[in-house]
N, C-alpha and C. Protein backbone atom coordinates (compact mmCIF):
# COMPACT_ATOMS: atom_id res chain seq x y z
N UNK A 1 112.13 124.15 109.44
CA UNK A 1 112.29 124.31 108.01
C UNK A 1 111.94 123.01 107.30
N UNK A 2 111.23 122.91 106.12
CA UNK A 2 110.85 122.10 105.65
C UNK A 2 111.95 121.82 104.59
N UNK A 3 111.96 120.24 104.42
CA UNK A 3 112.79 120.10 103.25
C UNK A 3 111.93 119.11 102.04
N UNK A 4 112.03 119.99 100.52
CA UNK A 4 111.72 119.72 99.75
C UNK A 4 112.10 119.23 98.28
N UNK A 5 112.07 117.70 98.30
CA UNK A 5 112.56 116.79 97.08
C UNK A 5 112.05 117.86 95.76
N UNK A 6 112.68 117.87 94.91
CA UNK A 6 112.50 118.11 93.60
C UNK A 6 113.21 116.95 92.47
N UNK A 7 112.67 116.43 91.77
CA UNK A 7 113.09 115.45 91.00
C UNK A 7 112.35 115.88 89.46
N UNK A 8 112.63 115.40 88.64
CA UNK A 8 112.30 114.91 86.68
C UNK A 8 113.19 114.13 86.11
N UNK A 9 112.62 113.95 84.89
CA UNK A 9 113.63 112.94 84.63
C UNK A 9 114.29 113.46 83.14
N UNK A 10 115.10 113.02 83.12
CA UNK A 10 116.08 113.54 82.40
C UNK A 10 115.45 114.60 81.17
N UNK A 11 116.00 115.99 80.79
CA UNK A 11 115.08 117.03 79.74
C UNK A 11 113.98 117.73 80.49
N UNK A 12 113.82 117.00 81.37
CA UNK A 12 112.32 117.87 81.68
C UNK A 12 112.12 119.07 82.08
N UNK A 13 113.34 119.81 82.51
CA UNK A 13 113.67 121.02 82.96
C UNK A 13 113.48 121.29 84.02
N UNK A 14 114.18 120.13 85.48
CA UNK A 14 114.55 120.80 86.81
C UNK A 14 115.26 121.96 87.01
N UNK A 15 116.33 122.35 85.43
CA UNK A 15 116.88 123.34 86.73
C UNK A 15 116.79 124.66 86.04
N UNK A 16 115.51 124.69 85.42
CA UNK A 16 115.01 125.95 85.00
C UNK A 16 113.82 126.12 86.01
N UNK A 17 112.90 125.15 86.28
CA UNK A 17 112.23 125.58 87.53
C UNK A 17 112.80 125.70 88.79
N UNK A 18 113.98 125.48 89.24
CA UNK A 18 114.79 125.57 90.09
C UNK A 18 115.31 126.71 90.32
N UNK A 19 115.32 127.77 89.15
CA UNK A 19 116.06 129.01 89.16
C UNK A 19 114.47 130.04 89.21
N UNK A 20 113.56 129.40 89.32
CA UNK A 20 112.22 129.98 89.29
C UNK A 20 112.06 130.09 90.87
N UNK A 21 112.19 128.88 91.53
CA UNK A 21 112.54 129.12 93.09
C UNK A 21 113.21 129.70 93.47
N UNK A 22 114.66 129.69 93.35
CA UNK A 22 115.44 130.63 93.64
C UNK A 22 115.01 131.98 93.91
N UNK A 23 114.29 132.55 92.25
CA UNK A 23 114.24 133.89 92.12
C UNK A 23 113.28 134.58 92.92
N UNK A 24 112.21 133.40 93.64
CA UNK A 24 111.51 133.67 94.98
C UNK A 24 112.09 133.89 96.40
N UNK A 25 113.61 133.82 96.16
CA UNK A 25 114.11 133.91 97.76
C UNK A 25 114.48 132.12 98.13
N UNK A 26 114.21 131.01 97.50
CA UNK A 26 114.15 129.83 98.09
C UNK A 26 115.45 129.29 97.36
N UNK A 27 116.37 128.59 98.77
CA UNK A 27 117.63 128.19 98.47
C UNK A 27 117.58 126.47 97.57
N UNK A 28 118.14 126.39 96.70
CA UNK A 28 118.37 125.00 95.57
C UNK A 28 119.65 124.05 96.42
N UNK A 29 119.56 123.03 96.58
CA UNK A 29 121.12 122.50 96.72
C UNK A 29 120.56 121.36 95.60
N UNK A 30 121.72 121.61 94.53
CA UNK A 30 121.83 120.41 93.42
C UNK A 30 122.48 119.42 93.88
N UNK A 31 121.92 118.18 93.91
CA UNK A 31 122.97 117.17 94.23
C UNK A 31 124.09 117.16 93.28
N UNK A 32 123.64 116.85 92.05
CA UNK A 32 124.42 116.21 91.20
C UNK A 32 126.08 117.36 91.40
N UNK A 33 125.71 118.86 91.41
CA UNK A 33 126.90 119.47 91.27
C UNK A 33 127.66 119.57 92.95
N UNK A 34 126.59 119.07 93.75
CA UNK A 34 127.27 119.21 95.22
C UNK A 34 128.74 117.74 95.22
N UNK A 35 127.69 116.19 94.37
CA UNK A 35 128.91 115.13 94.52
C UNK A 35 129.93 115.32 93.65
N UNK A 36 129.75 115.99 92.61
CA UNK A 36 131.00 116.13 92.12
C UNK A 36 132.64 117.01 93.32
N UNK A 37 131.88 118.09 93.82
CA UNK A 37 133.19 118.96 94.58
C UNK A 37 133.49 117.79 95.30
N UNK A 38 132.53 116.50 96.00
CA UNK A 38 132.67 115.78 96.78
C UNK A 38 134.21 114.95 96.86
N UNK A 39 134.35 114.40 95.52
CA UNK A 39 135.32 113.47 94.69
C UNK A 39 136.78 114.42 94.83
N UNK A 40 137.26 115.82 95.32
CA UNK A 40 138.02 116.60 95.33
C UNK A 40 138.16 116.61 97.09
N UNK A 41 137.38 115.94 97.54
CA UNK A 41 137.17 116.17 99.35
C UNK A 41 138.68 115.02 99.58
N UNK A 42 139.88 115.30 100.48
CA UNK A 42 140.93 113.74 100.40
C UNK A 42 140.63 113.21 101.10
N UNK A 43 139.74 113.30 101.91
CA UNK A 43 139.62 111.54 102.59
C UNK A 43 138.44 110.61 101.58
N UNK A 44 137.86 111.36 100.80
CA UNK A 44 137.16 110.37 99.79
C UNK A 44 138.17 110.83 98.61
N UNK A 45 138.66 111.28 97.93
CA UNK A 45 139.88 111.06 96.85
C UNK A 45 140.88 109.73 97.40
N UNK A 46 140.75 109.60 98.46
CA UNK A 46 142.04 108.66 99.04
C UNK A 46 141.05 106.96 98.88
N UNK A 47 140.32 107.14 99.19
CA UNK A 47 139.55 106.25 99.17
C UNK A 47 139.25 105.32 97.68
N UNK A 48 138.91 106.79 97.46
CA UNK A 48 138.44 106.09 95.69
C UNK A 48 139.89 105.65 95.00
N UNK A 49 141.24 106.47 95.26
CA UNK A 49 142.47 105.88 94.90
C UNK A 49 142.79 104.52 95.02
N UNK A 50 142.32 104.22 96.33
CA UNK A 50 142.88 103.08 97.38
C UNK A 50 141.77 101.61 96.25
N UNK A 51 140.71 102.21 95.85
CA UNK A 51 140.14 101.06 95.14
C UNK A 51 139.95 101.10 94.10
N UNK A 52 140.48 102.23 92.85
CA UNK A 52 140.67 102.01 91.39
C UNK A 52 142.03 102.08 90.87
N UNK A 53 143.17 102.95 91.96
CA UNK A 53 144.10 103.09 91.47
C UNK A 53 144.28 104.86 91.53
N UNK A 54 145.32 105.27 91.18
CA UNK A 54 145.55 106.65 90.93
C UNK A 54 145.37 107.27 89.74
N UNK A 55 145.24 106.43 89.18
CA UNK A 55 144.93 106.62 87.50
C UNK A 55 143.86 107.26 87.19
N UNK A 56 142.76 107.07 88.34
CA UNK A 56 140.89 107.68 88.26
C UNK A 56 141.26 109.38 88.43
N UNK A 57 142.45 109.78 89.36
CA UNK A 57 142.73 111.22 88.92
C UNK A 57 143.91 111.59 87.83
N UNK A 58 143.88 113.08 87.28
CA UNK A 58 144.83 113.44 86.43
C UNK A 58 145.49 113.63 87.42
N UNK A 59 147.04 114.16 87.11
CA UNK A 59 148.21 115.11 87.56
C UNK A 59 148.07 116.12 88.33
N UNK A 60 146.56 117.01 87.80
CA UNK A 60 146.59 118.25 88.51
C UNK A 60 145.21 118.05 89.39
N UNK A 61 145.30 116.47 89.58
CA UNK A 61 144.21 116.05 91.16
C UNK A 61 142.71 116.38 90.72
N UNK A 62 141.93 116.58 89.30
CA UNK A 62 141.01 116.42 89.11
C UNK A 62 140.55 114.93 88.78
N UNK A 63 138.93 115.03 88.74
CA UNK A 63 138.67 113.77 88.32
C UNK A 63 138.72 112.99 87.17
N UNK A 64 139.09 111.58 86.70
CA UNK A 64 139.03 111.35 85.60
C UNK A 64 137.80 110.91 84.81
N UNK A 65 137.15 111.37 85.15
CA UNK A 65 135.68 111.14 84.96
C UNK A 65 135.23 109.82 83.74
N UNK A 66 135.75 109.71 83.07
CA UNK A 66 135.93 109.15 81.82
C UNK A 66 136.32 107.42 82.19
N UNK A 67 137.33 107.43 82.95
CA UNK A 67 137.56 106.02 83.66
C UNK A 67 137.33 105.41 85.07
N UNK A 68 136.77 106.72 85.88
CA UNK A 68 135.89 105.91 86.96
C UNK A 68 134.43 105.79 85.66
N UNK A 69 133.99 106.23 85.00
CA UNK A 69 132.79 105.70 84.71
C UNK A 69 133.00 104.48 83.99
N UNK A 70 133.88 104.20 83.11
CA UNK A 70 134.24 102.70 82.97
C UNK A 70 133.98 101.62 83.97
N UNK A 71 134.86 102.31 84.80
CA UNK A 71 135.23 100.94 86.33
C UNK A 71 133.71 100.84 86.50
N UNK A 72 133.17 102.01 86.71
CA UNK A 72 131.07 101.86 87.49
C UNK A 72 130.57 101.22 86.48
N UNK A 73 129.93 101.48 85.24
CA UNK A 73 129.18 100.73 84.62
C UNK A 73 129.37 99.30 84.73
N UNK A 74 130.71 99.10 84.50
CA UNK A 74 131.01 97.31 84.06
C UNK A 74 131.15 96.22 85.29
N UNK A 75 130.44 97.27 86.50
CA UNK A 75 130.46 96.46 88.00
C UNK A 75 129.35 97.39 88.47
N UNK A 76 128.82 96.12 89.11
CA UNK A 76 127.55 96.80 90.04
C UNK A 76 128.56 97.24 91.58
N UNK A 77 129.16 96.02 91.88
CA UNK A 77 130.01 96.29 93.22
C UNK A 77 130.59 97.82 93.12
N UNK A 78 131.63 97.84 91.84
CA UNK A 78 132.12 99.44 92.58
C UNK A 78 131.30 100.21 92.31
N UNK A 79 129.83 100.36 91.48
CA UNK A 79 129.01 101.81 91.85
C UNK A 79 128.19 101.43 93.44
N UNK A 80 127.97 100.65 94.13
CA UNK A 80 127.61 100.06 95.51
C UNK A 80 128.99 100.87 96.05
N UNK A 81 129.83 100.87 95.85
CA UNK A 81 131.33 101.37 96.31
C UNK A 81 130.86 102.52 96.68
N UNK A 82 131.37 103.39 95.53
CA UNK A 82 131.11 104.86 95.50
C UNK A 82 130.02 105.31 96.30
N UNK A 83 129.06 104.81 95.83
CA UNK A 83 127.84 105.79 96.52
C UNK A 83 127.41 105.50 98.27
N UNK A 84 128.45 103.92 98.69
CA UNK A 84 129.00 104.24 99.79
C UNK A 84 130.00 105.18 100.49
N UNK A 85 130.80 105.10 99.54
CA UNK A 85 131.40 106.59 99.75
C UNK A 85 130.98 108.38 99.52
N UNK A 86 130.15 107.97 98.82
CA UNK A 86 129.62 109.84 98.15
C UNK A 86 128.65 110.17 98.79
N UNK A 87 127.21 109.07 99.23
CA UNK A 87 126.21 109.49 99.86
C UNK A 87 126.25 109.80 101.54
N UNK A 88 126.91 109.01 102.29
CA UNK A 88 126.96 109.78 103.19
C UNK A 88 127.67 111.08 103.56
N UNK A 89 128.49 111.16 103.00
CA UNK A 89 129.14 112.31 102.74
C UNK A 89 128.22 113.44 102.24
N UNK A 90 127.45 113.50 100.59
CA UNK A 90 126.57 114.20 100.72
C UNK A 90 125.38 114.39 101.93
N UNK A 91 124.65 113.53 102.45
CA UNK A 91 123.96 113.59 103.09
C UNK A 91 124.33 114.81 104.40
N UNK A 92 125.09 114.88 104.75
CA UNK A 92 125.85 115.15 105.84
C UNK A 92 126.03 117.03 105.40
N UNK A 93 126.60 116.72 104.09
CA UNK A 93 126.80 118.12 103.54
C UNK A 93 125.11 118.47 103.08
N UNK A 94 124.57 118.33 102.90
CA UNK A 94 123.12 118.60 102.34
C UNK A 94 122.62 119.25 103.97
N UNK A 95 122.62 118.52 105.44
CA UNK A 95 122.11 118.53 106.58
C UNK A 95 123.24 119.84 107.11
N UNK A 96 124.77 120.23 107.27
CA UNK A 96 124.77 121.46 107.45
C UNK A 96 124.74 122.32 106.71
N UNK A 97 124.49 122.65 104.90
CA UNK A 97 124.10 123.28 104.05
C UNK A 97 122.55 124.11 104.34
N UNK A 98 121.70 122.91 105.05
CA UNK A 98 120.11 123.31 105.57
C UNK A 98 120.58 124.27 106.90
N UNK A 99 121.48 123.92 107.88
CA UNK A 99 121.53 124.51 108.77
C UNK A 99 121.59 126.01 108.64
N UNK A 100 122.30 126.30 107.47
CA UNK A 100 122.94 127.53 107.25
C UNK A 100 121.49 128.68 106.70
N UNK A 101 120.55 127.91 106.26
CA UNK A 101 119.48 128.74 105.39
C UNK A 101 118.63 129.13 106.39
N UNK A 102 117.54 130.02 106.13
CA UNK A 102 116.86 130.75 107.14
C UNK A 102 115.20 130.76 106.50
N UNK A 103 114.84 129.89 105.22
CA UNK A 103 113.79 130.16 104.75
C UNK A 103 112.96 129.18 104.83
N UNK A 104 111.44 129.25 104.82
CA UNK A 104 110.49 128.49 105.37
C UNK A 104 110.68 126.92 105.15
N UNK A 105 111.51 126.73 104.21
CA UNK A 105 111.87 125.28 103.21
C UNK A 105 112.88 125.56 102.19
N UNK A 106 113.69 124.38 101.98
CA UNK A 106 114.44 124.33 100.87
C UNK A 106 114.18 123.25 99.87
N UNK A 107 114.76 123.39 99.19
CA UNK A 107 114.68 122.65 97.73
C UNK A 107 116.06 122.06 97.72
N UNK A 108 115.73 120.40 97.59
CA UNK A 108 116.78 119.31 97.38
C UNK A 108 116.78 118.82 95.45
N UNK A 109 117.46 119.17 94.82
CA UNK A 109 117.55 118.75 93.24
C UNK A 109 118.09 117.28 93.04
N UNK A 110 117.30 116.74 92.72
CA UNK A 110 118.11 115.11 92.20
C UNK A 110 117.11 114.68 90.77
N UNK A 111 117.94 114.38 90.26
CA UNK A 111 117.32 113.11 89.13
C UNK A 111 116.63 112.35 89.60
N UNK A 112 117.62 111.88 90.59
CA UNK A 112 117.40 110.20 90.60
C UNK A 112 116.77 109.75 92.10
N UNK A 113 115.97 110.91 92.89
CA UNK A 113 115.56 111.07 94.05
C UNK A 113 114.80 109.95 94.37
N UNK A 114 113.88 109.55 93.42
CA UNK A 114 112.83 108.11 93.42
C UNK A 114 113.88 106.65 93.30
N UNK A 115 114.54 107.14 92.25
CA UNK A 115 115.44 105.35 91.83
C UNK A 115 116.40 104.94 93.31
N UNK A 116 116.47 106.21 93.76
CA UNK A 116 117.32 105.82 95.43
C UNK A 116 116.64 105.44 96.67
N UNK A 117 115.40 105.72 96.52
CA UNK A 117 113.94 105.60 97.51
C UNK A 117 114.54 106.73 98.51
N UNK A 118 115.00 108.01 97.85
CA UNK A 118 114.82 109.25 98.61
C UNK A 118 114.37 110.11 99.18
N UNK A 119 113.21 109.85 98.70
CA UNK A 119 111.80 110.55 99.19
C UNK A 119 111.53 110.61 100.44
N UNK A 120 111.92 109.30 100.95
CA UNK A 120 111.39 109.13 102.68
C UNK A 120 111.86 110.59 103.27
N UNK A 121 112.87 111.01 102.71
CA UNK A 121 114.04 111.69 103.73
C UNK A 121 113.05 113.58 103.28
N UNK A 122 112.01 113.39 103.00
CA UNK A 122 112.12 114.92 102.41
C UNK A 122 110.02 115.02 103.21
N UNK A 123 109.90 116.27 103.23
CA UNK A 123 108.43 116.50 103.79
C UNK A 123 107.83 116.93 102.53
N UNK A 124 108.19 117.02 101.03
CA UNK A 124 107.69 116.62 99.89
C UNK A 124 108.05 116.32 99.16
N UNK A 125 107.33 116.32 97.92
CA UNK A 125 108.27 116.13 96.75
C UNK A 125 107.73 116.68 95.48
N UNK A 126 108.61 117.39 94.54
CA UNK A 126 107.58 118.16 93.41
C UNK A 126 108.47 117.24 92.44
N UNK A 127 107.56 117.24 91.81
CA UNK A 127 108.18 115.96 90.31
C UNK A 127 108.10 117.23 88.61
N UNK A 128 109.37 117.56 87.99
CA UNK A 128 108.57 118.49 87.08
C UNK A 128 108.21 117.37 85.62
N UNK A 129 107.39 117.67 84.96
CA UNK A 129 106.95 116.83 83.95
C UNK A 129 106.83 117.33 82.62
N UNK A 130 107.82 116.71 81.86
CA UNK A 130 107.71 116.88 80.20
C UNK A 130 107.30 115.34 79.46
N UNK A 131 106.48 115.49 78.24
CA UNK A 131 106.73 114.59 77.59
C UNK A 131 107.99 113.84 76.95
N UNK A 132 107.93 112.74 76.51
CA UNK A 132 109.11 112.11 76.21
C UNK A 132 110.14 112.67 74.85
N UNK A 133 108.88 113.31 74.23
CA UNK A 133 109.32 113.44 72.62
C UNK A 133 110.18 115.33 72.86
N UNK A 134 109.69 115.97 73.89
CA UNK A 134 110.16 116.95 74.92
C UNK A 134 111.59 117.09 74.99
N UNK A 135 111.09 115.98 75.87
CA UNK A 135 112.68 115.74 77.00
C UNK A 135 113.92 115.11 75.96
N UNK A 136 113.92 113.90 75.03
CA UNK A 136 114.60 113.54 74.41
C UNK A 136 115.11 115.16 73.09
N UNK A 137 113.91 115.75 73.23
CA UNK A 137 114.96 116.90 71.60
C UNK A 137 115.60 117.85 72.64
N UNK A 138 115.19 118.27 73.58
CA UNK A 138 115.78 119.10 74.68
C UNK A 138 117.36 118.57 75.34
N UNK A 139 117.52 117.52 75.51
CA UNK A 139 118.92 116.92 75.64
C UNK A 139 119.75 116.51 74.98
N UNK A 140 118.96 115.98 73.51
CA UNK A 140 119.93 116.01 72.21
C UNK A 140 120.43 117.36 71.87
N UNK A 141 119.65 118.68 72.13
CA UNK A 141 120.61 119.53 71.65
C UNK A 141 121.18 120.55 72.68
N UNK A 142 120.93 120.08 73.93
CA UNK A 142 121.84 120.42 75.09
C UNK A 142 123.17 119.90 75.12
N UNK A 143 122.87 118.74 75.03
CA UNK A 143 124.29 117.82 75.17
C UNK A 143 124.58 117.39 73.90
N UNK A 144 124.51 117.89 72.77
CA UNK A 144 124.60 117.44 71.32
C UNK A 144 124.99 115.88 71.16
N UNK A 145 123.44 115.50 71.19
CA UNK A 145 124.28 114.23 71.45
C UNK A 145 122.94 113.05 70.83
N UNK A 146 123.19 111.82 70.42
CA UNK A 146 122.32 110.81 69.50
C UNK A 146 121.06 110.42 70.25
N UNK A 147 119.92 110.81 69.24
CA UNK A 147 118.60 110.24 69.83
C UNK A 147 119.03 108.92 70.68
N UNK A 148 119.42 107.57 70.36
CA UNK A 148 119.79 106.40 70.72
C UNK A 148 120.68 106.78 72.48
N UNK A 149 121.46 107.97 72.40
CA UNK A 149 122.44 108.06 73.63
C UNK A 149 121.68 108.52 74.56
N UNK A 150 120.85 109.38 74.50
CA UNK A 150 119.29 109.75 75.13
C UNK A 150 118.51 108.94 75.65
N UNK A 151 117.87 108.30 74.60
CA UNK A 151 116.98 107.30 74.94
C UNK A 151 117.67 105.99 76.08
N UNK A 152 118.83 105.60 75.88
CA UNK A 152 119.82 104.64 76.85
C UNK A 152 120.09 105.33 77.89
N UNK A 153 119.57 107.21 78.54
CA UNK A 153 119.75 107.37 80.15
C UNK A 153 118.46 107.31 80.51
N UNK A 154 117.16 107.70 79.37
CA UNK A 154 116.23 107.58 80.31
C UNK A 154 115.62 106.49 80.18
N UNK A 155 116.17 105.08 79.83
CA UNK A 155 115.83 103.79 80.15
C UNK A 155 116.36 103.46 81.68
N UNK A 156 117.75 104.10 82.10
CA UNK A 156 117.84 103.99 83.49
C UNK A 156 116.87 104.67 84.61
N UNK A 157 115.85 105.72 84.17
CA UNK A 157 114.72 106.31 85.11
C UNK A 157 113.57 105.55 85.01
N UNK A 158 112.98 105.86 86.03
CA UNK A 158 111.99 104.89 86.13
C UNK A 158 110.57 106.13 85.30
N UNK A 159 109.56 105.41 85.41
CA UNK A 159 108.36 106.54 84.16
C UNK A 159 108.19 107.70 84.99
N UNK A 160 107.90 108.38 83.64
CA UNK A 160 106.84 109.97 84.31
C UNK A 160 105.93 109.35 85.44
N UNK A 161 105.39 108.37 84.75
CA UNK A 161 103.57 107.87 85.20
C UNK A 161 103.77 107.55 86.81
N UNK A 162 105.05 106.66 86.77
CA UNK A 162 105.60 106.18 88.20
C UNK A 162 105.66 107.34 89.06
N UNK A 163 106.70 108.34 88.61
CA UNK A 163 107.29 109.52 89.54
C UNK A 163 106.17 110.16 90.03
N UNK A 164 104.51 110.72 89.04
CA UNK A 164 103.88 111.24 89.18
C UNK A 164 102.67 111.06 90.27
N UNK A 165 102.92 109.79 90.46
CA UNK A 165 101.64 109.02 91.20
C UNK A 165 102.24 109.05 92.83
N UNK A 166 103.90 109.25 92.87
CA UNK A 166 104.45 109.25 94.35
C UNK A 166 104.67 110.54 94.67
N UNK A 167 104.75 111.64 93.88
CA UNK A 167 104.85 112.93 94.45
C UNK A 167 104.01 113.69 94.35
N UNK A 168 104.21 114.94 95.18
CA UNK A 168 103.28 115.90 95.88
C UNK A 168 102.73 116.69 95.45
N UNK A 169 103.27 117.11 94.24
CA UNK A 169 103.55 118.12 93.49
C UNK A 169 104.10 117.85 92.16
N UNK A 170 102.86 118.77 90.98
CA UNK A 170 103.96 118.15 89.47
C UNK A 170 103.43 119.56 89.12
N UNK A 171 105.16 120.04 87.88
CA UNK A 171 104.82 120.86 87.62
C UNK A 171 105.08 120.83 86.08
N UNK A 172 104.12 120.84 85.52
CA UNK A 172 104.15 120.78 83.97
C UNK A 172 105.06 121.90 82.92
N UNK A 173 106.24 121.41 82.48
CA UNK A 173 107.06 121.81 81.47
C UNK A 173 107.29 121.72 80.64
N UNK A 174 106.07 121.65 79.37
CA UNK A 174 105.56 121.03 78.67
C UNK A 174 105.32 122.13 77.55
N UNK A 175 105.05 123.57 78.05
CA UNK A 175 104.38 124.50 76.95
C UNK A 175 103.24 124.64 77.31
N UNK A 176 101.98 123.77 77.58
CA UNK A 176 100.85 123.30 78.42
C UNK A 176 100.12 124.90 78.53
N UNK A 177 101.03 124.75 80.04
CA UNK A 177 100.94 126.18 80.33
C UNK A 177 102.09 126.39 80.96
N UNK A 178 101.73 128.29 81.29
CA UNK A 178 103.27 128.56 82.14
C UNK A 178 103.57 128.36 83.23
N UNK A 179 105.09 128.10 83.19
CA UNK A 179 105.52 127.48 84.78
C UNK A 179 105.27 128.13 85.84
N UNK A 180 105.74 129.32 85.45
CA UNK A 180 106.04 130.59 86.52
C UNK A 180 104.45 130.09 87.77
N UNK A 181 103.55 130.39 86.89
CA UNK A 181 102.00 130.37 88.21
C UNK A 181 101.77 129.10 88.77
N UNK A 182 102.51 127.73 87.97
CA UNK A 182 102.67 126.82 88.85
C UNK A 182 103.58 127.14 89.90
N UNK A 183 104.91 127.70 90.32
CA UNK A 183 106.08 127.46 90.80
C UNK A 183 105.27 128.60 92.15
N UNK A 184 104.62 129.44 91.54
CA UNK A 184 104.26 130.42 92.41
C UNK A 184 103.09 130.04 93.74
N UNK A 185 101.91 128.87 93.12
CA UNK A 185 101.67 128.44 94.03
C UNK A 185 101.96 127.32 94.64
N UNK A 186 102.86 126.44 94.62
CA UNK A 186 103.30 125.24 95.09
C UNK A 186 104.18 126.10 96.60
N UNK A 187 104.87 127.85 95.78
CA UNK A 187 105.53 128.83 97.29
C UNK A 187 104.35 128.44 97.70
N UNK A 188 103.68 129.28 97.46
CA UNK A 188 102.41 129.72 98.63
C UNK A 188 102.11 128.93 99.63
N UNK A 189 102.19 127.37 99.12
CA UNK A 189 101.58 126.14 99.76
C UNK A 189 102.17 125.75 100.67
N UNK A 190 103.83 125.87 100.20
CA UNK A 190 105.25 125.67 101.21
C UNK A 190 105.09 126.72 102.20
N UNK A 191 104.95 127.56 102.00
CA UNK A 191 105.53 128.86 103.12
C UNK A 191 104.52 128.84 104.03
N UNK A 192 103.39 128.30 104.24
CA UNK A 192 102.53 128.60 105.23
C UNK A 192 102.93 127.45 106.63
């Protein structure tokens, strides 16, 4: 079974082409929503306690999302922390998650698949691609939220131009044209 990176950068609409795979039979594992259940796992809840305090969960043992992201931004050390703690853990869950599937390849979802030098780990990689002026009105009114608060996550990604030149595969989400006959032959290409 082949395993296949999918990455964009923020707006560009991974996980609408993602549900385009799907609807072909091809299994998605999202990172982003796999590390969150992660943070609820207790030998990493105990962990992350043991080095922010108990305070990073509420009462009823969810995350406090709001003040571990404090503690991360304002230290490089504790996000080096965490993602010592979260990535192997995902990794691990991502490797018997694959075990379980039965189809020619799967699809790995990350943002941030390039900024981690993730790629090595995958036999491709499809990059989806919107323009900037795109991606920024598409997340302001997803996440109702300030041109300026936008523009300050995708200063943390690295360029379209970058992502586009290292992966295998781009699939334009743009209006351009339609996705669907991209998504359809990038299958074709996988499944053989």
């Amino acid at each position: 079974m082949k395993k296949i990176g999918i990455t964009g950068n923020i707006g560009s609409g991974k996980s609408f082409v993602c549900k385009i795979f799907e609807s072909l039979g091809i299994p998605v594992f999202y990172s982003d929503d796999e590390t969150k259940k992660l943070y609820l796992i207790p030998s990493v809840k105990e962990l992350i306690i043991n080095r922010f305090g108990t305070e990073v969960y509420f009462e009823d043992g969810t995350l406090n999302k709001k003040l571990l992201s404090y503690h991360l931004f304002k230290n490089e050390e504790a996000m080096r922390f965490i993602e010592s703690v979260l990535y192997p853990a995902l990794n691990q869950h991502f490797d018997d998650w694959c075990e379980q599937q039965t189809t020619p390849y799967v699809l790995y979802e990350s943002a941030i698949l390039f900024e981690k030098n993730y790629q090595k780990f995958f036999d491709k990689i499809i990059f989806v691609s919107a323009s900037e002026d795109i991606r920024l009105q598409r997340v302001m009114k997803r996440d109702d939220c300030t041109e300026e608060n936008v523009r300050s996550r995708m200063r943390l990604q690295m360029s379209e131009e970058t992502k586009i030149s290292r992966a295998d595969f781009v699939i334009y989400n743009d209006g351009t044209k339609p996705v669907e006959p991209q998504v359809m032959a990038i299958n074709k290409l996988l499944c053989c």
